[in-house]
PDB file of N, CA and C in Angstrom:
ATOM      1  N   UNK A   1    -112.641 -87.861  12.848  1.00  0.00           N
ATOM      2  CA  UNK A   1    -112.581 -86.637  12.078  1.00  0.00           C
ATOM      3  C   UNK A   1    -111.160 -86.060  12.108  1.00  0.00           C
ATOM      4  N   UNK A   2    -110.519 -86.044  13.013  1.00  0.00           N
ATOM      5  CA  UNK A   2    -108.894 -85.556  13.586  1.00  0.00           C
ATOM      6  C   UNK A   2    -108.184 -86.150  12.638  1.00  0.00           C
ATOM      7  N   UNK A   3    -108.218 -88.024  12.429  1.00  0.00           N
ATOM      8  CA  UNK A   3    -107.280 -88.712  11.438  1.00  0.00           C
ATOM      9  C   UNK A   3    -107.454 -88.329  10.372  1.00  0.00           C
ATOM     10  N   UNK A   4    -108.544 -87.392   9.789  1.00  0.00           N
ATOM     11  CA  UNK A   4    -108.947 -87.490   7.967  1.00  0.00           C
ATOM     12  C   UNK A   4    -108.421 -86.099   7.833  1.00  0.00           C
ATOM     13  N   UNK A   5    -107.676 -85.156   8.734  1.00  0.00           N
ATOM     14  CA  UNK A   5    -107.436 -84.080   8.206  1.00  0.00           C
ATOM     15  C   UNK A   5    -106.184 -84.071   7.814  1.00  0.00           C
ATOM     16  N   UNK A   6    -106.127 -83.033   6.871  1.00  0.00           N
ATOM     17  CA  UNK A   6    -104.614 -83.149   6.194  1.00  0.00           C
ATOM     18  C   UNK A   6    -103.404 -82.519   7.389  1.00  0.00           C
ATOM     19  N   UNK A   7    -103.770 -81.593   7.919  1.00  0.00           N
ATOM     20  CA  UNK A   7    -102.942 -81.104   9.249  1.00  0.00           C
ATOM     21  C   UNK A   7    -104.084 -80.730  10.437  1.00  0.00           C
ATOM     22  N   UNK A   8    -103.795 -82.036  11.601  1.00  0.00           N
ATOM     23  CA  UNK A   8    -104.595 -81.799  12.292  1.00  0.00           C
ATOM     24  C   UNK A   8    -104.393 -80.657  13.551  1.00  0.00           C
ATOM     25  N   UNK A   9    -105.060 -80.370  13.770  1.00  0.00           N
ATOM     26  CA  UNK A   9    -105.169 -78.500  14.527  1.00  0.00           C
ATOM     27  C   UNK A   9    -106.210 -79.404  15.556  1.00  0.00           C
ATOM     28  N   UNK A  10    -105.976 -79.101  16.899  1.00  0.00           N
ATOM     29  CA  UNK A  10    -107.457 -79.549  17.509  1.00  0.00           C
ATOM     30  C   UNK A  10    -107.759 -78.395  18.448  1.00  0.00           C
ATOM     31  N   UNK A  11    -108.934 -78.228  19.010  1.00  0.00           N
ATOM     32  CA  UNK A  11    -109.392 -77.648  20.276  1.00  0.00           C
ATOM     33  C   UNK A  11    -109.971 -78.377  20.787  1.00  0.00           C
ATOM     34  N   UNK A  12    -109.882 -79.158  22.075  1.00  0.00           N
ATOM     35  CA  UNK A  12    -111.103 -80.401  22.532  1.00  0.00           C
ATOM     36  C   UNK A  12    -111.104 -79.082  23.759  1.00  0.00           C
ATOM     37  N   UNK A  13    -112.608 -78.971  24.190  1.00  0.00           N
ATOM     38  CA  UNK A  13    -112.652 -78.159  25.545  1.00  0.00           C
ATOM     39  C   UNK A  13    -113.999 -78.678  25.357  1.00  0.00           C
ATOM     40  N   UNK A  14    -114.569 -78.551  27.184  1.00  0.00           N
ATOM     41  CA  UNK A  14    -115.976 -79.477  27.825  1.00  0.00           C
ATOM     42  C   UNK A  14    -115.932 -79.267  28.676  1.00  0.00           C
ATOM     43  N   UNK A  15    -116.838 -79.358  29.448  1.00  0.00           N
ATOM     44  CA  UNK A  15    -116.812 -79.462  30.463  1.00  0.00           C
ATOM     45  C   UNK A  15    -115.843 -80.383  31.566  1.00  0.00           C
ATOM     46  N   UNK A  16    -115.338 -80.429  32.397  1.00  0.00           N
ATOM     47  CA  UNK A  16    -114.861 -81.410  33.481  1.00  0.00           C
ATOM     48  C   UNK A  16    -115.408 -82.935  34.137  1.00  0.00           C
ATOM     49  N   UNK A  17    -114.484 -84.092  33.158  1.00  0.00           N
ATOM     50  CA  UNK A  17    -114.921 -85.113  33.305  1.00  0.00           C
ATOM     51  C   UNK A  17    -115.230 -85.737  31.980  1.00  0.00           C
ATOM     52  N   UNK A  18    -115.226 -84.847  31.262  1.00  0.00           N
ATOM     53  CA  UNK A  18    -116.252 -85.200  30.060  1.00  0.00           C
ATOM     54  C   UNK A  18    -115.553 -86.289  28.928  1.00  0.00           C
ATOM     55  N   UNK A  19    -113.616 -86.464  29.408  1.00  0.00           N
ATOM     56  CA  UNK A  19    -112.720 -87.355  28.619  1.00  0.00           C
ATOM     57  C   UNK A  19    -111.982 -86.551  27.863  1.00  0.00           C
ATOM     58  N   UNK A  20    -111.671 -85.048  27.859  1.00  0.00           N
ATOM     59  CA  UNK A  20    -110.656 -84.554  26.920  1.00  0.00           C
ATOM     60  C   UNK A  20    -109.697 -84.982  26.940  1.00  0.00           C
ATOM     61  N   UNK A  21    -109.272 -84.957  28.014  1.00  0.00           N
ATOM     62  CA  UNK A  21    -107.580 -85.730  28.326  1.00  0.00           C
ATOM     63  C   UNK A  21    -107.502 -87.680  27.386  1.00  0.00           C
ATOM     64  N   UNK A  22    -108.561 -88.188  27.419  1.00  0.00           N
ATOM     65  CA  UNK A  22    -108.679 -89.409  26.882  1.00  0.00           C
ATOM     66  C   UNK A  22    -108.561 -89.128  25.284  1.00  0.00           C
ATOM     67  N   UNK A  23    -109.942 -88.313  25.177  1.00  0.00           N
ATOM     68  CA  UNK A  23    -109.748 -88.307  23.584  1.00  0.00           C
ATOM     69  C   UNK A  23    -108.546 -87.878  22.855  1.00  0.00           C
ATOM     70  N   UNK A  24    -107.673 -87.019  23.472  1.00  0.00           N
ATOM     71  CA  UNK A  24    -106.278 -86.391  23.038  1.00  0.00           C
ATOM     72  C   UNK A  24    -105.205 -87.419  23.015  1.00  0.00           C
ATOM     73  N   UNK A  25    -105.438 -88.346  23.625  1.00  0.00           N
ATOM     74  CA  UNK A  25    -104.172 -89.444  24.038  1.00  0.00           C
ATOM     75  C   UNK A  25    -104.526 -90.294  22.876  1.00  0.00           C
ATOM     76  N   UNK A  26    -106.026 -90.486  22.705  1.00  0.00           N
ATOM     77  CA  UNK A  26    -105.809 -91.746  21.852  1.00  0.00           C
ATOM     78  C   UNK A  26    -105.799 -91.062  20.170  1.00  0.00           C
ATOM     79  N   UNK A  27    -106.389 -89.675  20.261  1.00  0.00           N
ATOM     80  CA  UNK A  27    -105.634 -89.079  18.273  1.00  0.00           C
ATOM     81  C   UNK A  27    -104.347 -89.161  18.318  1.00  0.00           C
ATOM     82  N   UNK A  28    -103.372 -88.665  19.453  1.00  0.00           N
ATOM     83  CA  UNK A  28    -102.250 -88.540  19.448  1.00  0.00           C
ATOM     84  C   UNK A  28    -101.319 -89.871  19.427  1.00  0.00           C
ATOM     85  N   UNK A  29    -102.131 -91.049  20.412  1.00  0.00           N
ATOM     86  CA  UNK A  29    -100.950 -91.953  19.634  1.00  0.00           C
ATOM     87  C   UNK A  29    -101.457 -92.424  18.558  1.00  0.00           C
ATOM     88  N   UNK A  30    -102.663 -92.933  18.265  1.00  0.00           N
ATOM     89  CA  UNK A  30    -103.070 -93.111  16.367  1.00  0.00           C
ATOM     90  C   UNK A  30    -101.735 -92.405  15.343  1.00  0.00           C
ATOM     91  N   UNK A  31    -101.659 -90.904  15.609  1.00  0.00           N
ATOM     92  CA  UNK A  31    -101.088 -90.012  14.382  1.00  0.00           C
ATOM     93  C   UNK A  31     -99.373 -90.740  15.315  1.00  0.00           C
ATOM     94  N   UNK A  32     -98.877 -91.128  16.500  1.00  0.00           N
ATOM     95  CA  UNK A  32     -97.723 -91.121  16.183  1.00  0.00           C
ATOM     96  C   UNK A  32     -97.401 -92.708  15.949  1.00  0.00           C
ATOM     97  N   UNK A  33     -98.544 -93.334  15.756  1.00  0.00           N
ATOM     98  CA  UNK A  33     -98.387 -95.097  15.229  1.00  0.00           C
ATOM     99  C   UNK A  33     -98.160 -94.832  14.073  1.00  0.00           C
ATOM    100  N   UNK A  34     -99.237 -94.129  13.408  1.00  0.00           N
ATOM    101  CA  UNK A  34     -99.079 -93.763  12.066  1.00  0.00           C
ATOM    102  C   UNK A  34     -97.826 -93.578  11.044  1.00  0.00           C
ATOM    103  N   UNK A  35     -97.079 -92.736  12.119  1.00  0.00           N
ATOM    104  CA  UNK A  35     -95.972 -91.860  11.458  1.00  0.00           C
ATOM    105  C   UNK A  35     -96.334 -90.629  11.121  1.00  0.00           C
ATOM    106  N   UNK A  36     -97.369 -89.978  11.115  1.00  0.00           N
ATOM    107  CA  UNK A  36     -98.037 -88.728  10.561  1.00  0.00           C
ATOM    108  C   UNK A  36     -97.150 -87.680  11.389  1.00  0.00           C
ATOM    109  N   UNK A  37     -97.053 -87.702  12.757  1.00  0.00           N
ATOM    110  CA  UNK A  37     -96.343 -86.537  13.426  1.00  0.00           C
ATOM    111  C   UNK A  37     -94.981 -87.351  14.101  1.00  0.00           C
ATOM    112  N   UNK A  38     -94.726 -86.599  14.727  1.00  0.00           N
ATOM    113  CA  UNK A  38     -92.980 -86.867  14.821  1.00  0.00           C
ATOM    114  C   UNK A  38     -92.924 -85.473  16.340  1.00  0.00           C
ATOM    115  N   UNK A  39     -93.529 -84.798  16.487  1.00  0.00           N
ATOM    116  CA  UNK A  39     -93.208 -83.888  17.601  1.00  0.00           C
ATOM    117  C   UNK A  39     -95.057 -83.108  17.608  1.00  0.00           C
ATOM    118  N   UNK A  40     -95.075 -82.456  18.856  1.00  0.00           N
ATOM    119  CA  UNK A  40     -96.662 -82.134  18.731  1.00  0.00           C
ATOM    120  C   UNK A  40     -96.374 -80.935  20.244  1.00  0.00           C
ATOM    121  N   UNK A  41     -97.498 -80.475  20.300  1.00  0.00           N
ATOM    122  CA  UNK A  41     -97.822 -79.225  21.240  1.00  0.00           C
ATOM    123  C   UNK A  41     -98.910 -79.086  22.093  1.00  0.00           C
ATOM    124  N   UNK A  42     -98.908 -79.302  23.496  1.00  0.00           N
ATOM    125  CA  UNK A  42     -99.866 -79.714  24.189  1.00  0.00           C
ATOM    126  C   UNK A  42    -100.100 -77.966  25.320  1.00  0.00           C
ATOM    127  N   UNK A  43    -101.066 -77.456  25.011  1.00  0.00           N
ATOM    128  CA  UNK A  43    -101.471 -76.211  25.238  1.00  0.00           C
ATOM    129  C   UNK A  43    -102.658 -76.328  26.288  1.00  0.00           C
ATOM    130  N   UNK A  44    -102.349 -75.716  27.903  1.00  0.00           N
ATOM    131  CA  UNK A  44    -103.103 -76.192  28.595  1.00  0.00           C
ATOM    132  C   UNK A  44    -102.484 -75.019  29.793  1.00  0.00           C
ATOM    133  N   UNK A  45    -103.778 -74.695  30.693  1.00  0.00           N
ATOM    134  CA  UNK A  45    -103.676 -73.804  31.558  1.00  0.00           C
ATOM    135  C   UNK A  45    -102.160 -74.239  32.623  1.00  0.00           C
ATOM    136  N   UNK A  46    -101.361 -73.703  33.243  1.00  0.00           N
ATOM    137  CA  UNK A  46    -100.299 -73.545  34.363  1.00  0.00           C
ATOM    138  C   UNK A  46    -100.389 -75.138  35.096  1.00  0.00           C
ATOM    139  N   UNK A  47    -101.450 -74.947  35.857  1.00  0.00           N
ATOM    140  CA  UNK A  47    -102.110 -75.433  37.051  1.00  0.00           C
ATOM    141  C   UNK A  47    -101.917 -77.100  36.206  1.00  0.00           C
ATOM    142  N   UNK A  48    -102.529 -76.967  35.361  1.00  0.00           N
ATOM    143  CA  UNK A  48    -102.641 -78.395  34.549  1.00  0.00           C
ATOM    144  C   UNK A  48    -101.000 -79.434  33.936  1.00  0.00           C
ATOM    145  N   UNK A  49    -100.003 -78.574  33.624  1.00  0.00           N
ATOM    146  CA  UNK A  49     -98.758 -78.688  33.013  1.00  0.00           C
ATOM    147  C   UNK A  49     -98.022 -80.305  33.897  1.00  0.00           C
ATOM    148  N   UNK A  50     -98.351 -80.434  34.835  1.00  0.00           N
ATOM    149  CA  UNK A  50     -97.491 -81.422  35.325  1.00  0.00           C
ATOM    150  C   UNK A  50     -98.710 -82.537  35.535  1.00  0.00           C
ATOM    151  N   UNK A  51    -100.140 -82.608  35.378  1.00  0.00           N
ATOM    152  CA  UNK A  51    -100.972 -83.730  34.866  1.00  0.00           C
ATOM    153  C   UNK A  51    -101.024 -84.061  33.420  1.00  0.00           C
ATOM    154  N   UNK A  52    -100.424 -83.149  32.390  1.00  0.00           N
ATOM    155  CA  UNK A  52    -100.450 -83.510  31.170  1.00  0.00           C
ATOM    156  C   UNK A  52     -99.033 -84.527  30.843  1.00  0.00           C
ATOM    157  N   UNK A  53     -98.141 -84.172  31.451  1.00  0.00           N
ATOM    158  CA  UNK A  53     -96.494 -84.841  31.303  1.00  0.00           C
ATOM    159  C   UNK A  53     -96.772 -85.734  32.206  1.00  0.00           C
ATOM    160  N   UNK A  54     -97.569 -86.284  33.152  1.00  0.00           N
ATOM    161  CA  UNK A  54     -97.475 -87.468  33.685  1.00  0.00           C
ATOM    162  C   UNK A  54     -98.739 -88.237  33.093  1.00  0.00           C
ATOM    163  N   UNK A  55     -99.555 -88.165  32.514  1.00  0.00           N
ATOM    164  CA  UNK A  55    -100.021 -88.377  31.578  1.00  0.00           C
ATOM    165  C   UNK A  55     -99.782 -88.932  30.169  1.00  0.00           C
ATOM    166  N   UNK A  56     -98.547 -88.010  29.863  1.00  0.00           N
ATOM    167  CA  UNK A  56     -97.829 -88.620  28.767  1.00  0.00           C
ATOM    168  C   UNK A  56     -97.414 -89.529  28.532  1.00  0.00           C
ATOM    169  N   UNK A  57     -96.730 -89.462  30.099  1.00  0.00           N
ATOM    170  CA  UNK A  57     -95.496 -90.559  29.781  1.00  0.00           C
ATOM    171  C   UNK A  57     -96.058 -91.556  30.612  1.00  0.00           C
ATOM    172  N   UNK A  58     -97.246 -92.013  31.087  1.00  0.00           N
ATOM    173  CA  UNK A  58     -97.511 -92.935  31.616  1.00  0.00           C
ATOM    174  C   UNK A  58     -98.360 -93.515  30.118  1.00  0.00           C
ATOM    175  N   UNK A  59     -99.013 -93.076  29.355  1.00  0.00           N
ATOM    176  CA  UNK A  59     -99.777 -93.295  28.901  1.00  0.00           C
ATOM    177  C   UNK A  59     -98.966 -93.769  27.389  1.00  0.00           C
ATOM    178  N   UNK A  60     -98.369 -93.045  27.220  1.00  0.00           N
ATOM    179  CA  UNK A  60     -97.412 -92.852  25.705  1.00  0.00           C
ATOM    180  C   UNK A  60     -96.515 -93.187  25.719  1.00  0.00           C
ATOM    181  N   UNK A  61     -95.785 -93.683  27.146  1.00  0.00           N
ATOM    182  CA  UNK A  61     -94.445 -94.152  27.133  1.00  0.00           C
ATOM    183  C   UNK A  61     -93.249 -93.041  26.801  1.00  0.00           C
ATOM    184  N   UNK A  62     -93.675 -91.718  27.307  1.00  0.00           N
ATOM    185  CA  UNK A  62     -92.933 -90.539  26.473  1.00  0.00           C
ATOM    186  C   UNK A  62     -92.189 -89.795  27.894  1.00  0.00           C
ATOM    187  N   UNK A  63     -91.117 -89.592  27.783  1.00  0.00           N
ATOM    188  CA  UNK A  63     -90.138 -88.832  28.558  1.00  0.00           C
ATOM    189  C   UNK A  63     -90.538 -87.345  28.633  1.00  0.00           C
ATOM    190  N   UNK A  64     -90.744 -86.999  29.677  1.00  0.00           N
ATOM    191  CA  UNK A  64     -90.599 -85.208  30.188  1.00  0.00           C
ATOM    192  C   UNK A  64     -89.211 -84.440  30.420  1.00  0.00           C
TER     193      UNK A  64
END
């Protein structure tokens, strides 16, 4: 549903465990295989900020 929108906007929130962190990695590299995005915004409580950037860049190959 994420790939068919013309500008994708997401909110994934669930409970704990439930794969948000998964499902976000794999729209996000889809749209940057694509070419669709080029820069993006990852919005996430304090506490969380340094599991999302190691995350990234383990996952995406992406520099912090």
């Amino acid at each position: 549903m994420a790939l068919r929108q013309a500008v994708t906007r997401l909110l994934i929130a669930d409970d704990v465990g439930i794969g948000k962190t998964i499902e976000a990695l794999l729209i996000l590299r889809e749209l940057l295989e694509r070419g669709t995005i080029k820069t993006f915004a990852v919005l996430c409580p304090p506490h969380l900020c340094e599991q999302w950037q190691n995350e990234l860049s383990d996952k995406l190959d992406m520099k912090q």
